[in-house]
PDB file of N, CA and C in Angstrom:
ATOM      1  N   UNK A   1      -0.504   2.300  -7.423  1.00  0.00           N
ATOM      2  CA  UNK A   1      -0.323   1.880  -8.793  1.00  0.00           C
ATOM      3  C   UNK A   1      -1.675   1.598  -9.448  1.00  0.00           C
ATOM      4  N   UNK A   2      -2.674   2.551  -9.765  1.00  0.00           N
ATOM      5  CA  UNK A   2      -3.561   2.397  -9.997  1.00  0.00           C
ATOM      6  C   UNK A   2      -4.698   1.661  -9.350  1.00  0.00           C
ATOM      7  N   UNK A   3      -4.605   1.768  -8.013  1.00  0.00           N
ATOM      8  CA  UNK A   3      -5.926   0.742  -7.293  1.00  0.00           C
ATOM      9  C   UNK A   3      -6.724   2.319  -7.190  1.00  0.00           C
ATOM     10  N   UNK A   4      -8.085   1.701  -6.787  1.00  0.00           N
ATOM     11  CA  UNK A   4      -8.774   2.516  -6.543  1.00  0.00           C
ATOM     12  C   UNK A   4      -9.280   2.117  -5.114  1.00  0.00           C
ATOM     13  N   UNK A   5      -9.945   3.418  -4.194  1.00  0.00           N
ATOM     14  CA  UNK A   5     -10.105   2.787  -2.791  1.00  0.00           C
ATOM     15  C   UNK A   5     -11.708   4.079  -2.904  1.00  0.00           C
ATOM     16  N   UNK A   6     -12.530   3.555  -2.674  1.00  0.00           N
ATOM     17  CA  UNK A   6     -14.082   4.546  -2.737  1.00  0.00           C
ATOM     18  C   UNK A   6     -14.223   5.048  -1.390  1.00  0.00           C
ATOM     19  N   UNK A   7     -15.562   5.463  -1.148  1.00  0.00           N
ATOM     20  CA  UNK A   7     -15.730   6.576  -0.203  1.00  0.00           C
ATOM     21  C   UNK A   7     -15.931   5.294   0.909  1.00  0.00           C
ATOM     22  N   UNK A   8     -15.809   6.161   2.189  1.00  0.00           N
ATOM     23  CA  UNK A   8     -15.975   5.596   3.479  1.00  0.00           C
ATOM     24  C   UNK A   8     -15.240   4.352   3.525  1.00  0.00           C
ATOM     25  N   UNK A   9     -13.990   3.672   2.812  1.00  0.00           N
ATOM     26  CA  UNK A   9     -13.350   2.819   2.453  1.00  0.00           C
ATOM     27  C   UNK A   9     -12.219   3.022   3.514  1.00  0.00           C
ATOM     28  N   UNK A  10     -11.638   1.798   4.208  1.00  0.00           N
ATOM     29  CA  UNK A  10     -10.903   1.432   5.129  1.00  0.00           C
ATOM     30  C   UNK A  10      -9.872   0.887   5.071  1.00  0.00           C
ATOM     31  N   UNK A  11      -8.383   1.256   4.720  1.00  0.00           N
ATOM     32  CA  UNK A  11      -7.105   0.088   4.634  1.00  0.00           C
ATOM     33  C   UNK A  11      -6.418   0.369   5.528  1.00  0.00           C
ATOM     34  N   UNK A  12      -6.976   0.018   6.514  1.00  0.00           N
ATOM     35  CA  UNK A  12      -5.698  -0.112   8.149  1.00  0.00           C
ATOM     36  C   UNK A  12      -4.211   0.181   7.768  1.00  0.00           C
ATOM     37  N   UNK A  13      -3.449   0.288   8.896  1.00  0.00           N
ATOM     38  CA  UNK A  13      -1.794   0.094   8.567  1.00  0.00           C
ATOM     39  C   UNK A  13      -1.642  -1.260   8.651  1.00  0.00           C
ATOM     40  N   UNK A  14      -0.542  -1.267   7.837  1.00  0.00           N
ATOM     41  CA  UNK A  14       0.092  -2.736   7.720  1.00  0.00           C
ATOM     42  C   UNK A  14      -0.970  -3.640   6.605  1.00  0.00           C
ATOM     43  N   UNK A  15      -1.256  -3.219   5.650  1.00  0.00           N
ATOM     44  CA  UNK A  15      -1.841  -4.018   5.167  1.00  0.00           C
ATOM     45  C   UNK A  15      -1.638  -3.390   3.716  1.00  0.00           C
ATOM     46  N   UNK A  16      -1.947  -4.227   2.552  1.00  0.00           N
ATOM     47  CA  UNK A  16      -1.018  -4.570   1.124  1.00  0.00           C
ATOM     48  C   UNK A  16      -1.949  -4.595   0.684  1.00  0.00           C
ATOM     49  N   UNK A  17      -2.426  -3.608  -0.518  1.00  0.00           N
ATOM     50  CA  UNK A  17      -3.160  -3.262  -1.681  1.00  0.00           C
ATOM     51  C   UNK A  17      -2.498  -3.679  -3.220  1.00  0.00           C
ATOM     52  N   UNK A  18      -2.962  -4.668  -4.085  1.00  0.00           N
ATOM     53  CA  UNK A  18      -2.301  -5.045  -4.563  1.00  0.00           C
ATOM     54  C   UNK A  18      -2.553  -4.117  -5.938  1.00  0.00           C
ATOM     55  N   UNK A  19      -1.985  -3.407  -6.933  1.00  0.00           N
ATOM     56  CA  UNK A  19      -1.992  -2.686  -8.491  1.00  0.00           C
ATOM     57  C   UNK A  19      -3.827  -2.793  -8.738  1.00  0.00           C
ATOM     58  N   UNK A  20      -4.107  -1.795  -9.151  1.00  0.00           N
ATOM     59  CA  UNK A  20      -5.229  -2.286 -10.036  1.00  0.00           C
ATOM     60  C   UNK A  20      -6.465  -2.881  -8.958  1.00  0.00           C
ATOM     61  N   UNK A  21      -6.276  -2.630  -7.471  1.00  0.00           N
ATOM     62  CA  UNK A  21      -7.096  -2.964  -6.982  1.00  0.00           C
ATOM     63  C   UNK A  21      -8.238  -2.404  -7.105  1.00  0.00           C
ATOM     64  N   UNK A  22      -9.309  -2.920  -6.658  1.00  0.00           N
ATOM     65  CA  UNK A  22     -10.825  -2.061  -6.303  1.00  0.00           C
ATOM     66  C   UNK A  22     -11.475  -2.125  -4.838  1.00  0.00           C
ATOM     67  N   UNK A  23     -11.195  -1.327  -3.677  1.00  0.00           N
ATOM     68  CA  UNK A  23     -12.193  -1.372  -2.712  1.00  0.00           C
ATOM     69  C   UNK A  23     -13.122  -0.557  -2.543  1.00  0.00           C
ATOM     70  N   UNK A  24     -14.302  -1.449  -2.741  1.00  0.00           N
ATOM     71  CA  UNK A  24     -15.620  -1.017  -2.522  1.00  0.00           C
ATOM     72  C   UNK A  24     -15.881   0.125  -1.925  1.00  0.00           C
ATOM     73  N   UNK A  25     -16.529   1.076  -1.753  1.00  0.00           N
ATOM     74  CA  UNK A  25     -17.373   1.878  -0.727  1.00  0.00           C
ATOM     75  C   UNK A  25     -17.960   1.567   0.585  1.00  0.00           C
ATOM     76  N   UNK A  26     -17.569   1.390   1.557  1.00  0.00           N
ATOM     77  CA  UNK A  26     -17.330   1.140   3.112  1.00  0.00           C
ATOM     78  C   UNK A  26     -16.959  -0.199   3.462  1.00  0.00           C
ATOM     79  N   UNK A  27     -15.698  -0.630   2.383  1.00  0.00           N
ATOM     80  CA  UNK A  27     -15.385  -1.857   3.136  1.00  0.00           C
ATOM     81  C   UNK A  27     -14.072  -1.624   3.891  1.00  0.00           C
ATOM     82  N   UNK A  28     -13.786  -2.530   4.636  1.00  0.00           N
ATOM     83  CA  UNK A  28     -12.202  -2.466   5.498  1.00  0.00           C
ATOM     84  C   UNK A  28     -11.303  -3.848   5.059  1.00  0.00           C
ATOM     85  N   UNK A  29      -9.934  -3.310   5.128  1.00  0.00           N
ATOM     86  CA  UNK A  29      -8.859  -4.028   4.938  1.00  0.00           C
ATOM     87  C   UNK A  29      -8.477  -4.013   5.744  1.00  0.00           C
ATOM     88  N   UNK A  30      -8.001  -5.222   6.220  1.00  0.00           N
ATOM     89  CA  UNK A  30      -8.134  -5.259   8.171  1.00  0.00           C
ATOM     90  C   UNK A  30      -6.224  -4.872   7.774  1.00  0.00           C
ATOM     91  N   UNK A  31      -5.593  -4.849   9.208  1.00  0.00           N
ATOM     92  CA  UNK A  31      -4.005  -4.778   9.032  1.00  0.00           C
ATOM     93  C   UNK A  31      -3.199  -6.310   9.039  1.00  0.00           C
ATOM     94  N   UNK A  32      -2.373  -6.430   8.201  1.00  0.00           N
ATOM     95  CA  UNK A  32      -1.892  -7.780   8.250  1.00  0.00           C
ATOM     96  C   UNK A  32      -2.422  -8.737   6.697  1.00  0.00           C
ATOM     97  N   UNK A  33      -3.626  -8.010   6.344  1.00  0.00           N
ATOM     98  CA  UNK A  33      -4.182  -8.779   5.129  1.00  0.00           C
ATOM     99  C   UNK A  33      -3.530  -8.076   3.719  1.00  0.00           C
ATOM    100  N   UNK A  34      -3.142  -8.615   2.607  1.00  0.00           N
ATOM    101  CA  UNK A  34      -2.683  -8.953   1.104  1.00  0.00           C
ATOM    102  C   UNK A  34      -3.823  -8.280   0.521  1.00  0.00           C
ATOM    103  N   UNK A  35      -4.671  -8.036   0.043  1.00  0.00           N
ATOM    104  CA  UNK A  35      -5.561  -7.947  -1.094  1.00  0.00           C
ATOM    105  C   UNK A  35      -5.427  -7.494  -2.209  1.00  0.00           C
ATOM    106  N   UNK A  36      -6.083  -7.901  -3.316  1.00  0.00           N
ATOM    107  CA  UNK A  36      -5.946  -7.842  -4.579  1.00  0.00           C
ATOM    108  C   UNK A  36      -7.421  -7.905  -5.497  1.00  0.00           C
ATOM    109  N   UNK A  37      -7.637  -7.683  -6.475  1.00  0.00           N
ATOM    110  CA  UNK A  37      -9.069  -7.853  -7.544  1.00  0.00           C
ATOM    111  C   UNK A  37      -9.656  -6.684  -7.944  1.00  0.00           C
ATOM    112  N   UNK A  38     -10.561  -7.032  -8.686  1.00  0.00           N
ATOM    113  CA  UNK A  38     -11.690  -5.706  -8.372  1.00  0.00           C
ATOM    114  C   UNK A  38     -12.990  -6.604  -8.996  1.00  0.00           C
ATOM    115  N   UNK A  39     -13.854  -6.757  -7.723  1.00  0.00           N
ATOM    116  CA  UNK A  39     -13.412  -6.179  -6.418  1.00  0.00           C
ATOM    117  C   UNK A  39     -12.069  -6.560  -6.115  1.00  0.00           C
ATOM    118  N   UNK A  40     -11.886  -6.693  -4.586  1.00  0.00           N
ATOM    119  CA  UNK A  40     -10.754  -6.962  -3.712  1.00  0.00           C
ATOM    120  C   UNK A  40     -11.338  -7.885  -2.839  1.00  0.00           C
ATOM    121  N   UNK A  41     -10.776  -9.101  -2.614  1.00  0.00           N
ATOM    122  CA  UNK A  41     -10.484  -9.983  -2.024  1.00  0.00           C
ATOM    123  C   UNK A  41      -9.049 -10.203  -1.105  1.00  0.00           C
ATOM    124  N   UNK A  42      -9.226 -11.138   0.137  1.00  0.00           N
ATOM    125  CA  UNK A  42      -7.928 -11.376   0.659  1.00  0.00           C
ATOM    126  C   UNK A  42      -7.226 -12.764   0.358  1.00  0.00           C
ATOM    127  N   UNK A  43      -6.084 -11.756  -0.679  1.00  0.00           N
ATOM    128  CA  UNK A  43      -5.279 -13.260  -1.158  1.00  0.00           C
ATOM    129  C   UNK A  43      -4.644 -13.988  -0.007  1.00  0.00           C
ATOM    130  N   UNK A  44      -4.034 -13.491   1.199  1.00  0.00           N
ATOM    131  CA  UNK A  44      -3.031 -13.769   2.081  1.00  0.00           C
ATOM    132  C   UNK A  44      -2.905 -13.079   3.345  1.00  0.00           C
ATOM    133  N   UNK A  45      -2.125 -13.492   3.927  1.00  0.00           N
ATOM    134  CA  UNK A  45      -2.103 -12.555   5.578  1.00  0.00           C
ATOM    135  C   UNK A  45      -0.233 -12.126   5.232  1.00  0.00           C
ATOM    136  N   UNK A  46       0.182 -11.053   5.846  1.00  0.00           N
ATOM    137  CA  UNK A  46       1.278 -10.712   5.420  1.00  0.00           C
ATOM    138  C   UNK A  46       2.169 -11.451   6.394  1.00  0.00           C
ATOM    139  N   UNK A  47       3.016 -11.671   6.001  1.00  0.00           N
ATOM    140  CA  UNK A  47       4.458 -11.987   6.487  1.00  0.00           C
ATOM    141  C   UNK A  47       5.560 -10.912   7.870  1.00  0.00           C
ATOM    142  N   UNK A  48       6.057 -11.860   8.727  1.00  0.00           N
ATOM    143  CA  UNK A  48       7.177 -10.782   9.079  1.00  0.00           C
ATOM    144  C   UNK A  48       8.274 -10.243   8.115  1.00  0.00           C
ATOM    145  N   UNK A  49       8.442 -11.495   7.007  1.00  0.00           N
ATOM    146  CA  UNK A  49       9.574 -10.763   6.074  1.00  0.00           C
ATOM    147  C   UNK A  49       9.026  -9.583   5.195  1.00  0.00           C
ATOM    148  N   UNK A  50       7.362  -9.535   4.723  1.00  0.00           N
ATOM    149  CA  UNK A  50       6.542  -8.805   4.123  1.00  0.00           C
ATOM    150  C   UNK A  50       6.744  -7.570   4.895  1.00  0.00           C
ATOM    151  N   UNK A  51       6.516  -7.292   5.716  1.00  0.00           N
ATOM    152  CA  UNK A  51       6.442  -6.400   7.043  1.00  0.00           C
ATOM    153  C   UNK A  51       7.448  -5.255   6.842  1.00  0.00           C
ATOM    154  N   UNK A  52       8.599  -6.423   6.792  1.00  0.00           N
ATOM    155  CA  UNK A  52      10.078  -5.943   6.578  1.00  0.00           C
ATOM    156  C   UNK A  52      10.630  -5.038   5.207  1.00  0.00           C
ATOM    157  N   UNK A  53       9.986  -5.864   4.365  1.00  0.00           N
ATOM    158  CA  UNK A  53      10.008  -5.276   2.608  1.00  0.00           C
ATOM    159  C   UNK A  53       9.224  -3.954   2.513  1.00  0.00           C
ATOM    160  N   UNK A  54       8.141  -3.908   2.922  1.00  0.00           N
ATOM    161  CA  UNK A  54       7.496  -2.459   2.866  1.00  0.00           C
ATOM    162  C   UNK A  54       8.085  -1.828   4.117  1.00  0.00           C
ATOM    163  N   UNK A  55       8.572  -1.806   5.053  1.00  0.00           N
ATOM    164  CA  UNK A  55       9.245  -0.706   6.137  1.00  0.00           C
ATOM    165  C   UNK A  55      10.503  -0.452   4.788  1.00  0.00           C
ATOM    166  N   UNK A  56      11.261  -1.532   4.499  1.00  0.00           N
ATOM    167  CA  UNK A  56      12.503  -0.682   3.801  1.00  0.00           C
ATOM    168  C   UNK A  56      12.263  -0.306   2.311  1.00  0.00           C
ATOM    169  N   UNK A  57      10.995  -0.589   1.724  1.00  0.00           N
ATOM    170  CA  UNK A  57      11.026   0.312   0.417  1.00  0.00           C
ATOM    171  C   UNK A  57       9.978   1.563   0.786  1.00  0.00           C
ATOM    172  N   UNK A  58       9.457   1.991   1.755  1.00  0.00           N
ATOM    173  CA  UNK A  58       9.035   3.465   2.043  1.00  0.00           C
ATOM    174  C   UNK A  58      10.110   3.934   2.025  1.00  0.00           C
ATOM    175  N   UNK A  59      10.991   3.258   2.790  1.00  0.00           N
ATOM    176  CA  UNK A  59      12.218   4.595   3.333  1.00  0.00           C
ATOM    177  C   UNK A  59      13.005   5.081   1.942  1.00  0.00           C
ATOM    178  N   UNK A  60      13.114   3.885   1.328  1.00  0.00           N
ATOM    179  CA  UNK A  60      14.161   4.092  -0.458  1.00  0.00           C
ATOM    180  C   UNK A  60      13.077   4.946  -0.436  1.00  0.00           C
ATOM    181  N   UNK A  61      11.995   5.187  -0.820  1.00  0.00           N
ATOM    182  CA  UNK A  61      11.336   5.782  -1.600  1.00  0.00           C
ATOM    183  C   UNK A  61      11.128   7.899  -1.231  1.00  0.00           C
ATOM    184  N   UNK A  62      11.402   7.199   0.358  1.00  0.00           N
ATOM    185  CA  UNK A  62      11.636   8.816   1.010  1.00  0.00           C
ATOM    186  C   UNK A  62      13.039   9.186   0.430  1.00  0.00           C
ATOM    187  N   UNK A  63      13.797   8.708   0.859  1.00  0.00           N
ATOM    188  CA  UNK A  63      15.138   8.793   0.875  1.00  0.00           C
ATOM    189  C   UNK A  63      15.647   9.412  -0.878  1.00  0.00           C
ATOM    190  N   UNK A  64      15.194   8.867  -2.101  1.00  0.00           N
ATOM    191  CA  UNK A  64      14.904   9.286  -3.258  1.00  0.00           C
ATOM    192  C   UNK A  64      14.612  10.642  -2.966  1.00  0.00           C
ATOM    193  N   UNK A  65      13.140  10.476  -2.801  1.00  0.00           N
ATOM    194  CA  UNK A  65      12.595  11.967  -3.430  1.00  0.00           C
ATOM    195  C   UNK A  65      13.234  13.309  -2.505  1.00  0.00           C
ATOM    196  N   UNK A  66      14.037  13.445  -1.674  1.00  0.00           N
ATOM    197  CA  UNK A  66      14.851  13.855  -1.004  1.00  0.00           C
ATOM    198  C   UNK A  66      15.960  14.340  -1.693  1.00  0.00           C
ATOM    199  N   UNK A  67      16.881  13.306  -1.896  1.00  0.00           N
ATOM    200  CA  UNK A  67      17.429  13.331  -3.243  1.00  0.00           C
ATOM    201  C   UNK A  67      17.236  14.141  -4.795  1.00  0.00           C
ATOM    202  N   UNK A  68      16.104  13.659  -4.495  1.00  0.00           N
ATOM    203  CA  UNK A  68      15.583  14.501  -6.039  1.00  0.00           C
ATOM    204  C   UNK A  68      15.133  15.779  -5.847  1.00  0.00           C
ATOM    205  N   UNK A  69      14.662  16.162  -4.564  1.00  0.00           N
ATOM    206  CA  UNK A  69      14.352  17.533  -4.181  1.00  0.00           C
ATOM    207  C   UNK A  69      15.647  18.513  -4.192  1.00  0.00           C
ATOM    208  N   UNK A  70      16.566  17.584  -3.638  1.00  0.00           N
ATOM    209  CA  UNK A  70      18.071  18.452  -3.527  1.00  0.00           C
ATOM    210  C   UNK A  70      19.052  18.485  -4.513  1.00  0.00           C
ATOM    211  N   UNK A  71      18.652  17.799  -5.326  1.00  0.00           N
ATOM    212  CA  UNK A  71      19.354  18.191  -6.441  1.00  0.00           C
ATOM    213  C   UNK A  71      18.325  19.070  -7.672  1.00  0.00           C
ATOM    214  N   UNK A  72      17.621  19.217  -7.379  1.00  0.00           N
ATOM    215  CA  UNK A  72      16.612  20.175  -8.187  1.00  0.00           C
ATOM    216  C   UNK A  72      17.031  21.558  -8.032  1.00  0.00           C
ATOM    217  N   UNK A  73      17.854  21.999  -6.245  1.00  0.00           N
ATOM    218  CA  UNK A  73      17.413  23.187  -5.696  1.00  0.00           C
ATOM    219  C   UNK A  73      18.921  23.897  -6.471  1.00  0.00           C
ATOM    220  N   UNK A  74      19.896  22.684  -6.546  1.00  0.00           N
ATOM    221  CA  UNK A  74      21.297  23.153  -6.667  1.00  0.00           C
ATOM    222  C   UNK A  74      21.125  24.275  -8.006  1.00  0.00           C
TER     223      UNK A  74
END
């Protein structure tokens, strides 16, 4: 949603880029960390329920465009 992430720039899995972010040019977002700004800072460490919310809105989001692929073809 509009973040930007520069060259040699690092966002592990499991870890939350917040809209409108900015990461620098060779920094890392470790996994487990929130960040947000621009720059980017770490607002928070994520949650197991956090964890949980992004595993089940990838899948809506697969699961959609799937959807939208197959009804395009009809």
């Amino acid at each position: 949603m509009g973040s930007i992430v520069l060259d040699n720039a690092v966002v592990e899995p499991w870890s939350f880029v917040g809209a409108g972010t900015l990461i620098p040019p060779g920094k890392v977002v470790r996994s487990g960390e929130m960040v947000m700004g621009n720059p980017f800072r770490v607002v928070r460490q994520l949650t197991a329920k956090d964890r949980e919310w992004i595993e089940y809105a990838w899948t809506v989001y697969v699961k959609r465009a799937a959807e939208y692929l197959a009804e395009r073809s009809e």
